[in-house]
Protein backbone atom coordinates (compact mmCIF):
# COMPACT_ATOMS: atom_id res chain seq x y z
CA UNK A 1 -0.75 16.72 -75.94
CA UNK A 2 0.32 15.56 -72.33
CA UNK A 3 3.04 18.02 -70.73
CA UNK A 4 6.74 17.32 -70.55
CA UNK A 5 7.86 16.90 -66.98
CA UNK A 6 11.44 18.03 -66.66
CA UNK A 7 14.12 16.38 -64.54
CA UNK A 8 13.67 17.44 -60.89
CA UNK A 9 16.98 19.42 -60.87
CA UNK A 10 16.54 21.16 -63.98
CA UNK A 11 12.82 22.40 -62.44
CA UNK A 12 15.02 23.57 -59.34
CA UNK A 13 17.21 25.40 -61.26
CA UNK A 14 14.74 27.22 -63.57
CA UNK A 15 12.49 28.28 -60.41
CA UNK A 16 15.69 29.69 -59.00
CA UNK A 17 16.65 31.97 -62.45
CA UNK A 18 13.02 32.63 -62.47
CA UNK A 19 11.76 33.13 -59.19
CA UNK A 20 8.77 30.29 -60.09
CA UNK A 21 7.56 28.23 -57.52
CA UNK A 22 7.39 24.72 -57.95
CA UNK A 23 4.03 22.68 -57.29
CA UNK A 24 5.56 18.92 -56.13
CA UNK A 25 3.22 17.10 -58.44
CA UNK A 26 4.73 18.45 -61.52
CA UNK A 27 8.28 17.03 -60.71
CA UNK A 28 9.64 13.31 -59.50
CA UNK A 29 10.11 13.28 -55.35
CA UNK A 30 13.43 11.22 -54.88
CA UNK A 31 12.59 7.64 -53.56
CA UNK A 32 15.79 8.11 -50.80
CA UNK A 33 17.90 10.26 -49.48
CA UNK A 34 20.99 9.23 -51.62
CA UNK A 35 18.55 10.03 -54.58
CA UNK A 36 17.72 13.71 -53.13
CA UNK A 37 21.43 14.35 -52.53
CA UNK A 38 22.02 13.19 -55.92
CA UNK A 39 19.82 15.56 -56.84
CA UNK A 40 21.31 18.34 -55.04
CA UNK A 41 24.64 17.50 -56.61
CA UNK A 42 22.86 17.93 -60.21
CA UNK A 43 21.06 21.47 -59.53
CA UNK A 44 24.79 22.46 -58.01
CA UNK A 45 26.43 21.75 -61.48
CA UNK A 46 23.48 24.34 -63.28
CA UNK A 47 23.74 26.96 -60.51
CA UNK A 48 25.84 29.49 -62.20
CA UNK A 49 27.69 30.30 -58.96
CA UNK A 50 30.48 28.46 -57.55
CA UNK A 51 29.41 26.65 -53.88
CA UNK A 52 31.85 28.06 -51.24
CA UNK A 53 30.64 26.27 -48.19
CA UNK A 54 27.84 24.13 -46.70
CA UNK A 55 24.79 24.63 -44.60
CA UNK A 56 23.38 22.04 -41.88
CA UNK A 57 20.11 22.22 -40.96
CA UNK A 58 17.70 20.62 -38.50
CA UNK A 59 19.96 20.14 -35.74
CA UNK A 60 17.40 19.74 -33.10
CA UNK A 61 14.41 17.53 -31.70
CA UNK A 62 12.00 20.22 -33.38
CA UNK A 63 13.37 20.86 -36.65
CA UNK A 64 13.37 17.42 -37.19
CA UNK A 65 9.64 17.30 -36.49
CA UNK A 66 9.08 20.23 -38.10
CA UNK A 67 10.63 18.89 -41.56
CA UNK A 68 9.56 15.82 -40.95
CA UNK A 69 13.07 13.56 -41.13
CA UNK A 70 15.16 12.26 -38.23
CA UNK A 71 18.90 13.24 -38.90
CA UNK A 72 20.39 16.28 -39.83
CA UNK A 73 20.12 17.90 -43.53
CA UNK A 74 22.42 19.95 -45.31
CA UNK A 75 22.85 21.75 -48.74
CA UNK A 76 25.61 23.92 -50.89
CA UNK A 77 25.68 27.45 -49.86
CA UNK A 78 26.87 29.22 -52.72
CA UNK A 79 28.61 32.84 -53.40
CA UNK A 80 25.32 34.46 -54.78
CA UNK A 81 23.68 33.31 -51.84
CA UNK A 82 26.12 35.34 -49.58
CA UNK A 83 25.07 38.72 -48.17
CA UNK A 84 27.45 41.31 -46.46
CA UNK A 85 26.29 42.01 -42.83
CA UNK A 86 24.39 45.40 -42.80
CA UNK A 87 22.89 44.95 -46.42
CA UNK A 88 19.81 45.86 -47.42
CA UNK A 89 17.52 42.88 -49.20
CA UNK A 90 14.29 43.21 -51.11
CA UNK A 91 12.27 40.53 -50.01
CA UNK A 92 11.21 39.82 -53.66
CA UNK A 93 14.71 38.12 -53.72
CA UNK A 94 13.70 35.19 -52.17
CA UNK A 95 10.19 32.68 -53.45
CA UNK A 96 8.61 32.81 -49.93
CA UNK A 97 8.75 35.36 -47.08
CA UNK A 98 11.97 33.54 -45.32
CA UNK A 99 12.24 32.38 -42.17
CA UNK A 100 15.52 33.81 -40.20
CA UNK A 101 18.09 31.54 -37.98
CA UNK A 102 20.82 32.70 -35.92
CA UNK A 103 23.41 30.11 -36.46
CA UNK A 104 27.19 29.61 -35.59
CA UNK A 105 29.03 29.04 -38.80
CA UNK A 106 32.91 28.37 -39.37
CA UNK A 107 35.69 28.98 -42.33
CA UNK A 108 37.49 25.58 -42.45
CA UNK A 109 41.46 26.10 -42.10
CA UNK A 110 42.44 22.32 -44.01
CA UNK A 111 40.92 20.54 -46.71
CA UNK A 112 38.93 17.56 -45.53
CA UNK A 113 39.21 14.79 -48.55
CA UNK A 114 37.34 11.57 -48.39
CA UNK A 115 38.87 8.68 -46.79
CA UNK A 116 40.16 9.41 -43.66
CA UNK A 117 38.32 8.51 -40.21
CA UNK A 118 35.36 9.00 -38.65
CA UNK A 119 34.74 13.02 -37.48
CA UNK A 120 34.38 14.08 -33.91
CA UNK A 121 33.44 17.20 -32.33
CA UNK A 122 37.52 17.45 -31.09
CA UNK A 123 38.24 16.72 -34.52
CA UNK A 124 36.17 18.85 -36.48
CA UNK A 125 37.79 22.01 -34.20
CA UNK A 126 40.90 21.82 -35.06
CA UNK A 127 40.02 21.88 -38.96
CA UNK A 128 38.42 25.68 -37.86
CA UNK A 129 40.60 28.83 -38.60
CA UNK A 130 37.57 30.87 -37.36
CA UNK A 131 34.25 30.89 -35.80
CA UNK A 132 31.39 33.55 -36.64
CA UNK A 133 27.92 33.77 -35.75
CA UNK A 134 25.77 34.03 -38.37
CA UNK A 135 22.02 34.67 -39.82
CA UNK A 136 20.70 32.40 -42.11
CA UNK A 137 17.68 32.52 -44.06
CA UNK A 138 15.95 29.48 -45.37
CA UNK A 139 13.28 29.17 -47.58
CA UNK A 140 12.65 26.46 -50.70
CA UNK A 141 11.63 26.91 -54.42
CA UNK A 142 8.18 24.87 -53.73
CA UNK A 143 4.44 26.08 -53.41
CA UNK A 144 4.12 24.29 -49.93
CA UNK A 145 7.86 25.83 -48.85
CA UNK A 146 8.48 23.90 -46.16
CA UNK A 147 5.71 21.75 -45.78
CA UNK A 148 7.35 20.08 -49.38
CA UNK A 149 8.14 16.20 -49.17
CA UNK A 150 11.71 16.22 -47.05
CA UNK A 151 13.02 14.43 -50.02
CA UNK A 152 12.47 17.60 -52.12
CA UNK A 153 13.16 19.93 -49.74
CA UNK A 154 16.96 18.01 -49.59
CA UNK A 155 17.27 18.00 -53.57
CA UNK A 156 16.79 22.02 -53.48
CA UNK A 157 19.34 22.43 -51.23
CA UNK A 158 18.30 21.83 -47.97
CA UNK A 159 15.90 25.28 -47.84
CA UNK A 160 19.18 27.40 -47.98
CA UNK A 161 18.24 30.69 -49.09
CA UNK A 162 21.21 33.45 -47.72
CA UNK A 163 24.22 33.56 -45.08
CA UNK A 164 25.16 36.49 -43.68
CA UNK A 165 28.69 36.25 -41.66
CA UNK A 166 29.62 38.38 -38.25
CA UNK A 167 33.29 38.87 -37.94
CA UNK A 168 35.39 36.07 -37.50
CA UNK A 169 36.94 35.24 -34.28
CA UNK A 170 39.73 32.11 -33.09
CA UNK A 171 38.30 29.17 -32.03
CA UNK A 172 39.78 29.85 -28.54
CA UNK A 173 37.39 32.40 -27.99
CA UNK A 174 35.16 30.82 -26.40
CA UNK A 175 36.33 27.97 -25.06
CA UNK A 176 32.36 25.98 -25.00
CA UNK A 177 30.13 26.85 -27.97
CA UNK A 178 27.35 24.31 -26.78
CA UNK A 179 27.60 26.95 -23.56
CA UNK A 180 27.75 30.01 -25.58
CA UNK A 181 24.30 32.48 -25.96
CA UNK A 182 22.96 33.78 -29.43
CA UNK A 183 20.52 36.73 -29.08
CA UNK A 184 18.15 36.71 -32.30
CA UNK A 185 17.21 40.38 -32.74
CA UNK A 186 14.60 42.17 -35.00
CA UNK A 187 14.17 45.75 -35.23
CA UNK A 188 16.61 46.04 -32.04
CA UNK A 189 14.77 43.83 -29.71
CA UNK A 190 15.48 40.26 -28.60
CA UNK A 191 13.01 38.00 -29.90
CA UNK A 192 14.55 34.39 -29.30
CA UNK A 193 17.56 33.51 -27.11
CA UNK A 194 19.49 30.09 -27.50
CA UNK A 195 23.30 28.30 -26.99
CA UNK A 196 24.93 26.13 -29.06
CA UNK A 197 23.64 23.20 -27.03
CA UNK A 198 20.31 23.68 -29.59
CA UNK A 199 22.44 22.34 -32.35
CA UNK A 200 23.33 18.89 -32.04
CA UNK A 201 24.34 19.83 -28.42
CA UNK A 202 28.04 21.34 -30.11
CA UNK A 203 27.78 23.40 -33.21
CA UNK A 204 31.29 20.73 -33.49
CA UNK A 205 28.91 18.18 -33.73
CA UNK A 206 27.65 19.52 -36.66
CA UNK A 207 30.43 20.09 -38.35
CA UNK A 208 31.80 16.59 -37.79
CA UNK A 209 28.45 15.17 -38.95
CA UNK A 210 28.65 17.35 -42.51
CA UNK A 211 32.39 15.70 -42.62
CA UNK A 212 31.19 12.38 -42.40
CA UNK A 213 28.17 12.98 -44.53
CA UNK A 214 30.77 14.42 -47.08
CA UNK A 215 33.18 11.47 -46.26
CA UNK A 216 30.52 8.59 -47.11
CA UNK A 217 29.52 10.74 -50.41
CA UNK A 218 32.98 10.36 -51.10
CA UNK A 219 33.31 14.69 -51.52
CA UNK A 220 36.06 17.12 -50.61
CA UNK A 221 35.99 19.93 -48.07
CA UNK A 222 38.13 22.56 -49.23
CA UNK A 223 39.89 24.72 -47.26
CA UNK A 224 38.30 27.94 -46.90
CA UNK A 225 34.88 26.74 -47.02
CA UNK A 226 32.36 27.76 -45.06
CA UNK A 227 30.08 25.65 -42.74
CA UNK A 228 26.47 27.25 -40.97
CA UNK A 229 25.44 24.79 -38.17
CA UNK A 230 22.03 25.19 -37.81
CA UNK A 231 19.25 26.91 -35.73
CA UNK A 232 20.20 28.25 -32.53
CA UNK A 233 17.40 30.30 -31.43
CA UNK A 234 14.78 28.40 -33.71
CA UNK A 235 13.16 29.84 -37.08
CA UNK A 236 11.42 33.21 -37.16
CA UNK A 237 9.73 34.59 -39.75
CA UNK A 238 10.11 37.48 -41.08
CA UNK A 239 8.34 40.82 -42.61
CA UNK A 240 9.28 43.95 -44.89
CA UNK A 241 11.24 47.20 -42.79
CA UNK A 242 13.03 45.00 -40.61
CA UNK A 243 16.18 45.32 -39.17
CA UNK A 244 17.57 41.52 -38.11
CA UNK A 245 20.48 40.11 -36.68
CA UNK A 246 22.25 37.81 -34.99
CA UNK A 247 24.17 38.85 -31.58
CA UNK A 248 26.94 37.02 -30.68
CA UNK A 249 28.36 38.75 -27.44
CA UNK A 250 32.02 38.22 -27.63
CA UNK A 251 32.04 36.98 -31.00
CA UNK A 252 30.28 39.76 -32.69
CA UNK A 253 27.09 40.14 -34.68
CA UNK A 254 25.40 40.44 -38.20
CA UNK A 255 22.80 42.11 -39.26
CA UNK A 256 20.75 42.68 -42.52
CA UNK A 257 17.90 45.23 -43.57
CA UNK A 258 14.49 43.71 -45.04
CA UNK A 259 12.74 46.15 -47.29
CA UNK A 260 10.32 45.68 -49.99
């Protein structure tokens, strides 16, 4: 008797209540990138957590490479996937060993509905009622993990795996985010160094790309949801007994607690 393939998001899903990894040849890659975002849209409705925000990812020349498309990516962050900063995490919660990025990452102040104009980086900062550096930590639900077909790697969310939030702080801050330093930190001790420059040359940029991404996908941005803009110090990996976190200078930090 030949095997029953199940519908790509419905695999997604089940890996994620499970904590099964997927090998691509038992599921359907998306033929385009509307497909894989259609897909994402599907595994969102059989999450059973609401999505409170978004995550962009490869934001630079070498994430890009590295994942093997040529614009950005993004994916649904969603409440279960939020950690308070100074938690402690058993690495068994995630299907791979993730890979950390210190990120900028804003609540939006307005809801953004579909049909309006074109998103700038001028635009997109007056829609933010706060700014926060953040860790994220990606990872997918595939064998491969982020060697997976891009296409797959977009339908299962864009490899978001957890967002942890430093304080938040008014726009007005810091008056130049692309200017602005993130320290990547593990076990107290720097181990990258980047600016906002690394994402799109103005974590703004980002935003107003995920608007207009939203905007042609004809999707609302609530207010009060939360937007990571990608990689500012690059992707680390990471190990059990660590301590890592993001510092943000002025703007704060976050921090979590690997154990396992």
């Amino acid at each position: 008797m030949n095997s029953v393939s199940l519908p790509l998001p419905v695999s997604l899903a089940h890996a994620r209540l499970t904590m099964d990894t997927i090998q691509p040849s038992e599921v359907d890659t998306p033929e385009s990138a509307a497909a894989a975002y259609d897909a994402q849209d599907q595994l969102s409705e059989l999450i059973d957590s609401p999505a409170l925000g978004w995550k962009v990812g490869a934001t630079s020349p070498a994430s890009q490479e590295k994942l093997g498309v040529k614009t950005p990516i993004c994916g649904p962050v969603f409440e279960r996937t939020i950690l308070q900063s100074g938690d402690k995490v058993d690495l068994s919660y995630f299907h791979h060993q993730p890979g950390l990025e210190s990120e900028f990452a804003f609540t939006i102040g307005l809801t953004v509905r579909p049909g309006g104009p074109a998103m700038t980086a001028a635009t997109a900062r007056e829609m933010v009622s706060s700014v926060h550096v953040a860790i994220e930590l990606v990872c997918s639900r595939f064998e491969e993990n982020f060697e997976a077909d891009p296409a797959l790697l977009v339908a299962d969310g864009a490899l978001h795996a957890a967002l942890i939030l430093g304080p938040g702080s008014k726009p007005e801050k810091v008056a130049d985010l692309s200017s602005h330093q993130l320290r990547t930190q593990i076990n107290g001790e720097d181990i990258g160094i980047g600016t906002g420059a690394e994402v799109l040359g103005n974590p703004y940029e980002s935003l107003a790309w995920l608007c207009n991404h939203l905007n042609k996908r004809g999707l609302t941005l609530p207010s009060g949801s939360v937007v990571t803009t990608g990689a500012a110090t690059g992707l680390h990996l990471t190990e059990t007994n660590q301590e890592i976190a993001t510092d943000g200078g002025i703007l704060g930090s976050a921090t979590l607690n690997l154990v396992g």
